[in-house]
PDB file of N, CA and C in Angstrom:
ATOM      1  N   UNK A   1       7.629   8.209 -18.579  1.00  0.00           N
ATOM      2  CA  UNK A   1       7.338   6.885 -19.065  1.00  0.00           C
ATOM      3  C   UNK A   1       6.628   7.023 -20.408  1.00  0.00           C
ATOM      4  N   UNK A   2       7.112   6.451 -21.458  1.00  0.00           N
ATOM      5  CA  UNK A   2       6.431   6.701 -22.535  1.00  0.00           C
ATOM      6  C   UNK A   2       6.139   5.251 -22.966  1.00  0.00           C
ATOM      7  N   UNK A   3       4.870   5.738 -23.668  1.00  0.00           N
ATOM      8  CA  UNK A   3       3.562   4.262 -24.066  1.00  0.00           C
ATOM      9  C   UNK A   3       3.232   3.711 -25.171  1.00  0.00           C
ATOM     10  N   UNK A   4       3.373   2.365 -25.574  1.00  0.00           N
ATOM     11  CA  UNK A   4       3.668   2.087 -26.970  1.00  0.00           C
ATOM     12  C   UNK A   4       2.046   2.444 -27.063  1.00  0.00           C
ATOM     13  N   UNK A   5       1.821   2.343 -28.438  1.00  0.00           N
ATOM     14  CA  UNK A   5       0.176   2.342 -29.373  1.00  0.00           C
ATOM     15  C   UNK A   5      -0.613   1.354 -28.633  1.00  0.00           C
ATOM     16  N   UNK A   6      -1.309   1.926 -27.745  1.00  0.00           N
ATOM     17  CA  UNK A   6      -2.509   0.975 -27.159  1.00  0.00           C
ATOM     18  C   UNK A   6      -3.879   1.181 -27.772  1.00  0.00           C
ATOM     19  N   UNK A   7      -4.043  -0.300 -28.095  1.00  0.00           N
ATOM     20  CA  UNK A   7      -5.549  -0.289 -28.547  1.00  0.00           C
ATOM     21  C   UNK A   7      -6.783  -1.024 -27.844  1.00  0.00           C
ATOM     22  N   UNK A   8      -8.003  -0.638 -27.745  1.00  0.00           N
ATOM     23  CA  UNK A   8      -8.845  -1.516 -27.471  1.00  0.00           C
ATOM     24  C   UNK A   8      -9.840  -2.271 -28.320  1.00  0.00           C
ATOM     25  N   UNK A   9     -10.363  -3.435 -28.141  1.00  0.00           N
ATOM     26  CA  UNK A   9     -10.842  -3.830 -29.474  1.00  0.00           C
ATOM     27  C   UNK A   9     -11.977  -2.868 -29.574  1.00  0.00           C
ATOM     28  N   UNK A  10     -12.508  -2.709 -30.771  1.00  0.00           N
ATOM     29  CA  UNK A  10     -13.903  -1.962 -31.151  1.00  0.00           C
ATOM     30  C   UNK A  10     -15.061  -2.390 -30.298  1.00  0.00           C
ATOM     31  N   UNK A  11     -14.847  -3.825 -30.119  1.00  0.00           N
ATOM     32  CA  UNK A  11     -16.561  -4.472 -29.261  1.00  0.00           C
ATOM     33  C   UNK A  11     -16.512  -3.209 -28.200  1.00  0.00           C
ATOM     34  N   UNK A  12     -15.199  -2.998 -27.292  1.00  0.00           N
ATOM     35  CA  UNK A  12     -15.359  -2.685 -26.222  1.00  0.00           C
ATOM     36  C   UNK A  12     -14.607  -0.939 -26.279  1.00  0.00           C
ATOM     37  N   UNK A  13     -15.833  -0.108 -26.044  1.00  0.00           N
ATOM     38  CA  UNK A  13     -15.299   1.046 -25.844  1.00  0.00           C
ATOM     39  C   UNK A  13     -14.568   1.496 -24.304  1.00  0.00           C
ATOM     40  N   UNK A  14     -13.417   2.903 -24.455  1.00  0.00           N
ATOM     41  CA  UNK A  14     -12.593   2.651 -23.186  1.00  0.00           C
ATOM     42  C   UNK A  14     -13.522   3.674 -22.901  1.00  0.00           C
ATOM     43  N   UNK A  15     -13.225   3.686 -21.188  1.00  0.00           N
ATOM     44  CA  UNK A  15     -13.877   3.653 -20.352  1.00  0.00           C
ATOM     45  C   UNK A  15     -12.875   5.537 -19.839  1.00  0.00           C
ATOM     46  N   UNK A  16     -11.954   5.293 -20.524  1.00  0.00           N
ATOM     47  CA  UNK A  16     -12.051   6.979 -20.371  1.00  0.00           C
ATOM     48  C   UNK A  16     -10.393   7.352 -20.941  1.00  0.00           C
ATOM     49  N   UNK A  17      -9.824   8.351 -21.175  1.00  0.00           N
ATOM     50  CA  UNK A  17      -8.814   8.255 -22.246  1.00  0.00           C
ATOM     51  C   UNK A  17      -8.150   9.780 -21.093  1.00  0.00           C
ATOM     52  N   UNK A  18      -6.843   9.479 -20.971  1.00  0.00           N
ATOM     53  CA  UNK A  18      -5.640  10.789 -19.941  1.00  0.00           C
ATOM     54  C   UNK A  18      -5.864  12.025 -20.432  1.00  0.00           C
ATOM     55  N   UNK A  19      -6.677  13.188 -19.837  1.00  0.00           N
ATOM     56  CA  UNK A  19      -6.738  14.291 -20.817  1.00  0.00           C
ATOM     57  C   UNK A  19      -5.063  15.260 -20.871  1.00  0.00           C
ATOM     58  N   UNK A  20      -4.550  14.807 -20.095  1.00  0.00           N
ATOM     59  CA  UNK A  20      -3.162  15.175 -20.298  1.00  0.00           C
ATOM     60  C   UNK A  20      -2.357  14.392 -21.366  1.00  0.00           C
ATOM     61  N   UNK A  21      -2.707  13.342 -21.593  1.00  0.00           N
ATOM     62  CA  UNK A  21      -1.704  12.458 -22.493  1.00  0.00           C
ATOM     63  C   UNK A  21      -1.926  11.675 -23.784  1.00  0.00           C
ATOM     64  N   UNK A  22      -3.592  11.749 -23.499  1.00  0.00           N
ATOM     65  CA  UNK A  22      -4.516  11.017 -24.702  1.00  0.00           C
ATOM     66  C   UNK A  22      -4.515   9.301 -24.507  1.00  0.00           C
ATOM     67  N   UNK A  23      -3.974   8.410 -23.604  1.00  0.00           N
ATOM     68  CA  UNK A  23      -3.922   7.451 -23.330  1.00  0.00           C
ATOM     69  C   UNK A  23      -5.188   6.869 -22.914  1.00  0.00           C
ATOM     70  N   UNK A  24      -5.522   5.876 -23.682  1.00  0.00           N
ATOM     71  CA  UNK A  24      -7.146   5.467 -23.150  1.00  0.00           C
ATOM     72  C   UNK A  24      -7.139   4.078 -22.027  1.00  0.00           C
ATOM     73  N   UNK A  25      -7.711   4.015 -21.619  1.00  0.00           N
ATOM     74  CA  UNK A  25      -7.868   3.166 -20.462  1.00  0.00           C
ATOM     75  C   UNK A  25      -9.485   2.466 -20.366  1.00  0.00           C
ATOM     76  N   UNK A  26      -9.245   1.282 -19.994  1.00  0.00           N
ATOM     77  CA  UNK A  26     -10.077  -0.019 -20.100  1.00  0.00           C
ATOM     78  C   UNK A  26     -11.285   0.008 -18.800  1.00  0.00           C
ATOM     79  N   UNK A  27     -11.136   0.549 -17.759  1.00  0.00           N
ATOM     80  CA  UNK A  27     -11.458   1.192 -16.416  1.00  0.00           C
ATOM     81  C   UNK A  27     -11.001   2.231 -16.282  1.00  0.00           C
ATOM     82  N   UNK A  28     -12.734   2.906 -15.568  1.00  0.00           N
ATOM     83  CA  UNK A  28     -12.456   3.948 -14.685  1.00  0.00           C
ATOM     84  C   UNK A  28     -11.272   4.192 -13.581  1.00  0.00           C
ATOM     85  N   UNK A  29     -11.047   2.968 -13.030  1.00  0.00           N
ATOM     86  CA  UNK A  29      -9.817   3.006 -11.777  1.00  0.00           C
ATOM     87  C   UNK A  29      -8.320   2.778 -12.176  1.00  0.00           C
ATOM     88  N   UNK A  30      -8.491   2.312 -13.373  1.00  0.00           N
ATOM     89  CA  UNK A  30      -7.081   2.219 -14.079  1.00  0.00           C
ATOM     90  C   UNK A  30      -6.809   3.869 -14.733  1.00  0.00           C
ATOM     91  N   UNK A  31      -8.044   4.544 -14.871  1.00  0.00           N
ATOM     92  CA  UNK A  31      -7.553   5.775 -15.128  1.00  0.00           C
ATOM     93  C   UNK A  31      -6.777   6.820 -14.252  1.00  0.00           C
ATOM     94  N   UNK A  32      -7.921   6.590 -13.139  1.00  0.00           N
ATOM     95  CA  UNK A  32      -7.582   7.156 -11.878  1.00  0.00           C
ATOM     96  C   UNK A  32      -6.232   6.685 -11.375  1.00  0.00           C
ATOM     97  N   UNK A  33      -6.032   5.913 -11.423  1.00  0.00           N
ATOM     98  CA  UNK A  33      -4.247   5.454 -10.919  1.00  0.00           C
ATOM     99  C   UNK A  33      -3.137   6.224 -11.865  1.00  0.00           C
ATOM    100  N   UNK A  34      -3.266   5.708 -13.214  1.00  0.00           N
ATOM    101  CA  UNK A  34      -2.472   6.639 -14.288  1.00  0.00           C
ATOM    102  C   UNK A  34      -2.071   7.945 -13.763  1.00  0.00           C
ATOM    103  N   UNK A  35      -3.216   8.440 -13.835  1.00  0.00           N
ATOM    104  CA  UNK A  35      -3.507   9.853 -13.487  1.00  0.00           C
ATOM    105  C   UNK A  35      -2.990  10.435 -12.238  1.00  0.00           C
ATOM    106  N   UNK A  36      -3.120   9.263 -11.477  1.00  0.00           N
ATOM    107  CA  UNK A  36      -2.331   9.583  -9.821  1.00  0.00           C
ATOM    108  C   UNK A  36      -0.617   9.364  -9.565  1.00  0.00           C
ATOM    109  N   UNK A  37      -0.119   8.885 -10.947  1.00  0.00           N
ATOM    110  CA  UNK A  37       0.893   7.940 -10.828  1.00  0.00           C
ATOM    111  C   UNK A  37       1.725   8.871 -11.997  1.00  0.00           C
ATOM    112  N   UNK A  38       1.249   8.907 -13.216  1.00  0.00           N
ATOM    113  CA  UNK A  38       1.979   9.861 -14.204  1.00  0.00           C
ATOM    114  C   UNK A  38       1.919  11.174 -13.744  1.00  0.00           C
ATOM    115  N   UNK A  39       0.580  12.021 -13.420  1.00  0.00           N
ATOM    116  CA  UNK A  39       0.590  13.319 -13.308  1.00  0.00           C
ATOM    117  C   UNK A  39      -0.139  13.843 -12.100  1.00  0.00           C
ATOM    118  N   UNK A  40       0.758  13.629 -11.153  1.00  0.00           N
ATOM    119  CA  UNK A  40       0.285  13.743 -10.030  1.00  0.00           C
ATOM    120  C   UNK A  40       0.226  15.687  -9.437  1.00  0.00           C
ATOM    121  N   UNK A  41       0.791  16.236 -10.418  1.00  0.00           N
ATOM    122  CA  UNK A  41       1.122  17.718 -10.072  1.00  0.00           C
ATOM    123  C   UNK A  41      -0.511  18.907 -10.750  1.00  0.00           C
ATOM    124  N   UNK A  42      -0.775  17.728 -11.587  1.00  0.00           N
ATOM    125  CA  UNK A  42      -2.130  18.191 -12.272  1.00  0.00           C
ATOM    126  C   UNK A  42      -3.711  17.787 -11.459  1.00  0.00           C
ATOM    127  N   UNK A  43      -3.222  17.034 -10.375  1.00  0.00           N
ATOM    128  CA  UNK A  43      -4.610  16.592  -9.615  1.00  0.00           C
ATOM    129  C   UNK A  43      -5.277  17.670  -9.060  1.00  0.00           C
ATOM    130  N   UNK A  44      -6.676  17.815  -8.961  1.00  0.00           N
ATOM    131  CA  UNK A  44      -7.308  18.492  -8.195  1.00  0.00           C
ATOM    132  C   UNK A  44      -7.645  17.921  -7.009  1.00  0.00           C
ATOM    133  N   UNK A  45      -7.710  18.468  -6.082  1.00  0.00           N
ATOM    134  CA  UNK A  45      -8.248  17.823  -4.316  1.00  0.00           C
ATOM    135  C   UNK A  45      -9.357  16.304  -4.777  1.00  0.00           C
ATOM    136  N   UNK A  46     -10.388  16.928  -5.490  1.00  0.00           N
ATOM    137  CA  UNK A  46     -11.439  15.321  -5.805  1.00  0.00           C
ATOM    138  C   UNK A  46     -10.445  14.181  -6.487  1.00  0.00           C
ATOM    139  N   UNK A  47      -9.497  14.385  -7.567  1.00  0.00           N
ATOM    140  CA  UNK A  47      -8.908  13.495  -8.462  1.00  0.00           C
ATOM    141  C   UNK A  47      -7.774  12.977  -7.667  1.00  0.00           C
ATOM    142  N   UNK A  48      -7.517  13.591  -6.722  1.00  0.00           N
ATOM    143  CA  UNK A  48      -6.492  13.062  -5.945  1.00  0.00           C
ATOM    144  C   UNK A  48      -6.808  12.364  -4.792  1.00  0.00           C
ATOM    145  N   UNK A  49      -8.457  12.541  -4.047  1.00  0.00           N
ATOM    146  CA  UNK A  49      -8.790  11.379  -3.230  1.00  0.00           C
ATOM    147  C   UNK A  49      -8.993  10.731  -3.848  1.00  0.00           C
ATOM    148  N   UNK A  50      -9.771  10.466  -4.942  1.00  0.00           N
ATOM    149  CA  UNK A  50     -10.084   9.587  -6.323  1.00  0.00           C
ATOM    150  C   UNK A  50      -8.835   8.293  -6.274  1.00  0.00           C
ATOM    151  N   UNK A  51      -7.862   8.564  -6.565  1.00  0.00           N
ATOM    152  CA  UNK A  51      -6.540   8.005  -6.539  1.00  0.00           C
ATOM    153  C   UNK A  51      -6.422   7.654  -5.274  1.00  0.00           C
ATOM    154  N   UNK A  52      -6.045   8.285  -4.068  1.00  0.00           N
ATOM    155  CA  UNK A  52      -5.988   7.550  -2.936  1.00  0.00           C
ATOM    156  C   UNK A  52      -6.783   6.015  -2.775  1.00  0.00           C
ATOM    157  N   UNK A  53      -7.631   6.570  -3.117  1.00  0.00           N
ATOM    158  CA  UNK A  53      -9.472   5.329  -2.895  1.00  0.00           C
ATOM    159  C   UNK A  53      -8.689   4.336  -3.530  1.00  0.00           C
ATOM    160  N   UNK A  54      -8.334   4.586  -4.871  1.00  0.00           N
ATOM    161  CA  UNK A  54      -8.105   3.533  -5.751  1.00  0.00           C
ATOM    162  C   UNK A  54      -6.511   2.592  -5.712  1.00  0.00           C
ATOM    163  N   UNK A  55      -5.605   3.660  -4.763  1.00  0.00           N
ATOM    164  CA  UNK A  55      -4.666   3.180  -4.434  1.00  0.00           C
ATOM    165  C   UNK A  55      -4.696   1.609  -3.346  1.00  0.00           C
ATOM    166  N   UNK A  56      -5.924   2.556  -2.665  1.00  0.00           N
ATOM    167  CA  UNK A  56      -5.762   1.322  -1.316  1.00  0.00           C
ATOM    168  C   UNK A  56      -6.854   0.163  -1.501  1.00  0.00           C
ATOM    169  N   UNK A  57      -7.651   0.501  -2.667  1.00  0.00           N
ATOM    170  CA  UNK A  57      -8.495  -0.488  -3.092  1.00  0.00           C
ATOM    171  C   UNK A  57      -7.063  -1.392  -3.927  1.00  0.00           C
ATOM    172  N   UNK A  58      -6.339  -0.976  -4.617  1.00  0.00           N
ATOM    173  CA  UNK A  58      -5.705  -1.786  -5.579  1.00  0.00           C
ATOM    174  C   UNK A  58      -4.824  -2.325  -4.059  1.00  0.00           C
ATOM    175  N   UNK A  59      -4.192  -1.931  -3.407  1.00  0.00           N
ATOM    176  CA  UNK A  59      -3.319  -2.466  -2.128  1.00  0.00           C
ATOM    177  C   UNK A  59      -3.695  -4.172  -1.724  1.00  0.00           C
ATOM    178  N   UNK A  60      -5.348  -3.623  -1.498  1.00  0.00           N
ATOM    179  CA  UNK A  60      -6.160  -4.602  -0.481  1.00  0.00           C
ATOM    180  C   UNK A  60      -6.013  -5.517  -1.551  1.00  0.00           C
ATOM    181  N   UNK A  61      -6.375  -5.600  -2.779  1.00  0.00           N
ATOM    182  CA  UNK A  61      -6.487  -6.892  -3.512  1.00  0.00           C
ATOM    183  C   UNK A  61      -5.340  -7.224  -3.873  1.00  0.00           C
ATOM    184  N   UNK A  62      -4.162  -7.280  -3.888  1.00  0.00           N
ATOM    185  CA  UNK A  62      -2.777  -7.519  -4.057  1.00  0.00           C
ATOM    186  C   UNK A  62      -2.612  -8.321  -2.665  1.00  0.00           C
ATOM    187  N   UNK A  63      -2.814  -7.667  -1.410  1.00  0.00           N
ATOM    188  CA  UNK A  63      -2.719  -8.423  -0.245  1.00  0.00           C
ATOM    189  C   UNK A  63      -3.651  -9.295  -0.067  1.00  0.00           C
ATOM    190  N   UNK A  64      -4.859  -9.410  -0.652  1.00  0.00           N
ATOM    191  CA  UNK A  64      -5.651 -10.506  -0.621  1.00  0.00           C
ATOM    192  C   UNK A  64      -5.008 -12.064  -1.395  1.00  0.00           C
ATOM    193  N   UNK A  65      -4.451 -11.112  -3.090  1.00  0.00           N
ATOM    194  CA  UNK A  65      -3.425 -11.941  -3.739  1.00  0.00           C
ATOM    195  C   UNK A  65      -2.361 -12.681  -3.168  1.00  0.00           C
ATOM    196  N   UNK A  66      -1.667 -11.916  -2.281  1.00  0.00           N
ATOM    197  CA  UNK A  66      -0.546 -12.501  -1.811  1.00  0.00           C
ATOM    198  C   UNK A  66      -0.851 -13.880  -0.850  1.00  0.00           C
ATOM    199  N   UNK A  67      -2.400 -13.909  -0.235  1.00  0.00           N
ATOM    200  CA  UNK A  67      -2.571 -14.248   0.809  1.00  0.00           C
ATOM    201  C   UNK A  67      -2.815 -15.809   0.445  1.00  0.00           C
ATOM    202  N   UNK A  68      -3.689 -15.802  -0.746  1.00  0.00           N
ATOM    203  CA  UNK A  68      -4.238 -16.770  -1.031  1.00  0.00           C
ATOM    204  C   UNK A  68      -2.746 -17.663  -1.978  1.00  0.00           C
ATOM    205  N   UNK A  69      -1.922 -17.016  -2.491  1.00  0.00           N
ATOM    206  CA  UNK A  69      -1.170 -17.581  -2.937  1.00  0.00           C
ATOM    207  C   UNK A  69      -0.125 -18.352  -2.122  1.00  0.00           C
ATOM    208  N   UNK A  70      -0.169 -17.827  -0.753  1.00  0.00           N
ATOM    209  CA  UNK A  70       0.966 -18.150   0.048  1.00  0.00           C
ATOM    210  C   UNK A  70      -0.408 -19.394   0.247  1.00  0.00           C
ATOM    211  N   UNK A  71      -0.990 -19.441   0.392  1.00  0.00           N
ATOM    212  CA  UNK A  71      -1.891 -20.459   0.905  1.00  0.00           C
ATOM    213  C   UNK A  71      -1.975 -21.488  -0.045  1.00  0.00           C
ATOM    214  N   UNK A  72      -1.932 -21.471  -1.158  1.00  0.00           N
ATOM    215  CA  UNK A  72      -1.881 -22.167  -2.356  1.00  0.00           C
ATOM    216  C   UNK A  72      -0.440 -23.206  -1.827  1.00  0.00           C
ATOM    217  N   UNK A  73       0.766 -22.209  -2.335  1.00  0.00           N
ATOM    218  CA  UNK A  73       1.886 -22.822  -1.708  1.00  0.00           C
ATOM    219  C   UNK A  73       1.884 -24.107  -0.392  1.00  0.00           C
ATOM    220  N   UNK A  74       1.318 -23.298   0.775  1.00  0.00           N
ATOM    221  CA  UNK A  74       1.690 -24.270   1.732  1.00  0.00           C
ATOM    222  C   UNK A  74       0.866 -25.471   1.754  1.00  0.00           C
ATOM    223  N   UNK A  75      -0.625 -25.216   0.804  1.00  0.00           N
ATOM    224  CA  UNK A  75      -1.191 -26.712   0.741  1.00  0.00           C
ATOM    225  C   UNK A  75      -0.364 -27.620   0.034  1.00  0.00           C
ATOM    226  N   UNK A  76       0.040 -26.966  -1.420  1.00  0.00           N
ATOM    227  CA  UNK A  76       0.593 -27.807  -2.179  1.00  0.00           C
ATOM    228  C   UNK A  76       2.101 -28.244  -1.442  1.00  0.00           C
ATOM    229  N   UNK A  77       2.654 -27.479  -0.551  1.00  0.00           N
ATOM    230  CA  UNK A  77       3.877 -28.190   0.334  1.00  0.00           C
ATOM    231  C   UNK A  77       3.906 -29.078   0.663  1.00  0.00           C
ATOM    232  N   UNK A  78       2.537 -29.079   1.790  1.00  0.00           N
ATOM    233  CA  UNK A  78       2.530 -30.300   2.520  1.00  0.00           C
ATOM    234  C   UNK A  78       1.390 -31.669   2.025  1.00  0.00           C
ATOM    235  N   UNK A  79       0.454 -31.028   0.670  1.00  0.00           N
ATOM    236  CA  UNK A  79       0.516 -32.215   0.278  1.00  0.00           C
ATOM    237  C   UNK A  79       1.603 -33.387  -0.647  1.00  0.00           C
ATOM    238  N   UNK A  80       2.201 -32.294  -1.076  1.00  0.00           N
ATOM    239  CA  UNK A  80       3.800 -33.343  -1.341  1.00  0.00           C
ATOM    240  C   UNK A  80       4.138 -33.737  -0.086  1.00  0.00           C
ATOM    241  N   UNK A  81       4.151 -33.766   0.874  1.00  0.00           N
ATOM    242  CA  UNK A  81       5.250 -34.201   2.151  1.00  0.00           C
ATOM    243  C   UNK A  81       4.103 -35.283   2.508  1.00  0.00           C
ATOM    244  N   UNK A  82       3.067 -35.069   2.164  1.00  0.00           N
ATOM    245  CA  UNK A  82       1.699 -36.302   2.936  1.00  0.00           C
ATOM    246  C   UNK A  82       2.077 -37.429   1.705  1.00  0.00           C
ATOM    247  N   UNK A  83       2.200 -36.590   0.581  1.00  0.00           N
ATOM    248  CA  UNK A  83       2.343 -38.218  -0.361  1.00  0.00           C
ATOM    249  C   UNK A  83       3.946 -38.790  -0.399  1.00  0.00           C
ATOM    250  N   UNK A  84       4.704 -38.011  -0.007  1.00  0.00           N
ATOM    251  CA  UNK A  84       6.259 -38.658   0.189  1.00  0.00           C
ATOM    252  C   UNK A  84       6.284 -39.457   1.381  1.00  0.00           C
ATOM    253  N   UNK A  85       5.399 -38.928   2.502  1.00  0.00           N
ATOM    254  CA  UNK A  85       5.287 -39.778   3.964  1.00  0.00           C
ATOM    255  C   UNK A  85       4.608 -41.088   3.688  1.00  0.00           C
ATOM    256  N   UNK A  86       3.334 -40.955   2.500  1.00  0.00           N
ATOM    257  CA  UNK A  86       2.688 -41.987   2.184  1.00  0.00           C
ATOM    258  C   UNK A  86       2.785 -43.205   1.374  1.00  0.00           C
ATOM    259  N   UNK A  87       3.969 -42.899   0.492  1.00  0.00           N
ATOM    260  CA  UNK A  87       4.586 -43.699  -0.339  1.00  0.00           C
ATOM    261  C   UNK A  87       5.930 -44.095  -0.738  1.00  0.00           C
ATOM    262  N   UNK A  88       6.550 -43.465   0.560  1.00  0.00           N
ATOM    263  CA  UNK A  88       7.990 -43.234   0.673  1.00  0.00           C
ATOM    264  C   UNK A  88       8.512 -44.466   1.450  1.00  0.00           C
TER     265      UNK A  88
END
C-alpha cells in the first residue's frame, strides 16, 4: 500500500512516525495498528500484543458505532410511521 504526502499541521506534533516506513501518525494507536497491519513480519512479541489491544479496542468502538446507529435508524423509522399514523 503506498501513501500519498501526509502532513500534520505544525500546532500539532505526531505522536510517533513508522520506523520502517517514515509515515507519521496523529496517535499512538493509529501507529500501533499501521504497524500491525503494514508490517506485521517485523513485530516483536510486545508490538504485536500492542496491536492486538488496539485491534479489539478499535473492534469494540465500531460495534458500539454500529449499535447506536442502528438505533438512530429505528427511532427515526418509527418516528416517521408515528407522524404518517398521525397525520395521515
Amino acid at each position: 500500500m503506498s501513501y500519498e504526502e501526509t502532513t500534520i499541521p505544525q500546532s500539532d506534533s505526531p505522536a510517533g512516525r513508522c520506523e520502517y516506513c517514515g509515515h507519521p501518525f496523529p496517535t499512538t494507536g493509529r501507529l500501533v495498528l499501521h504497524k500491525g497491519l503494514e508490517h506485521p513480519q517485523q513485530l516483536d512479541d510486545d508490538e504485536e500484543e500492542a496491536f492486538r489491544s488496539a485491534r479489539a479496542d478499535e473492534e469494540d468502538e465500531l460495534r458500539t458505532l454500529r449499535l447506536k446507529a442502528l438505533g438512530a435508524l429505528v427511532l427515526l423509522y418509527f418516528g416517521f410511521l408515528m407522524l404518517y399514523a398521525i397525520f395521515a
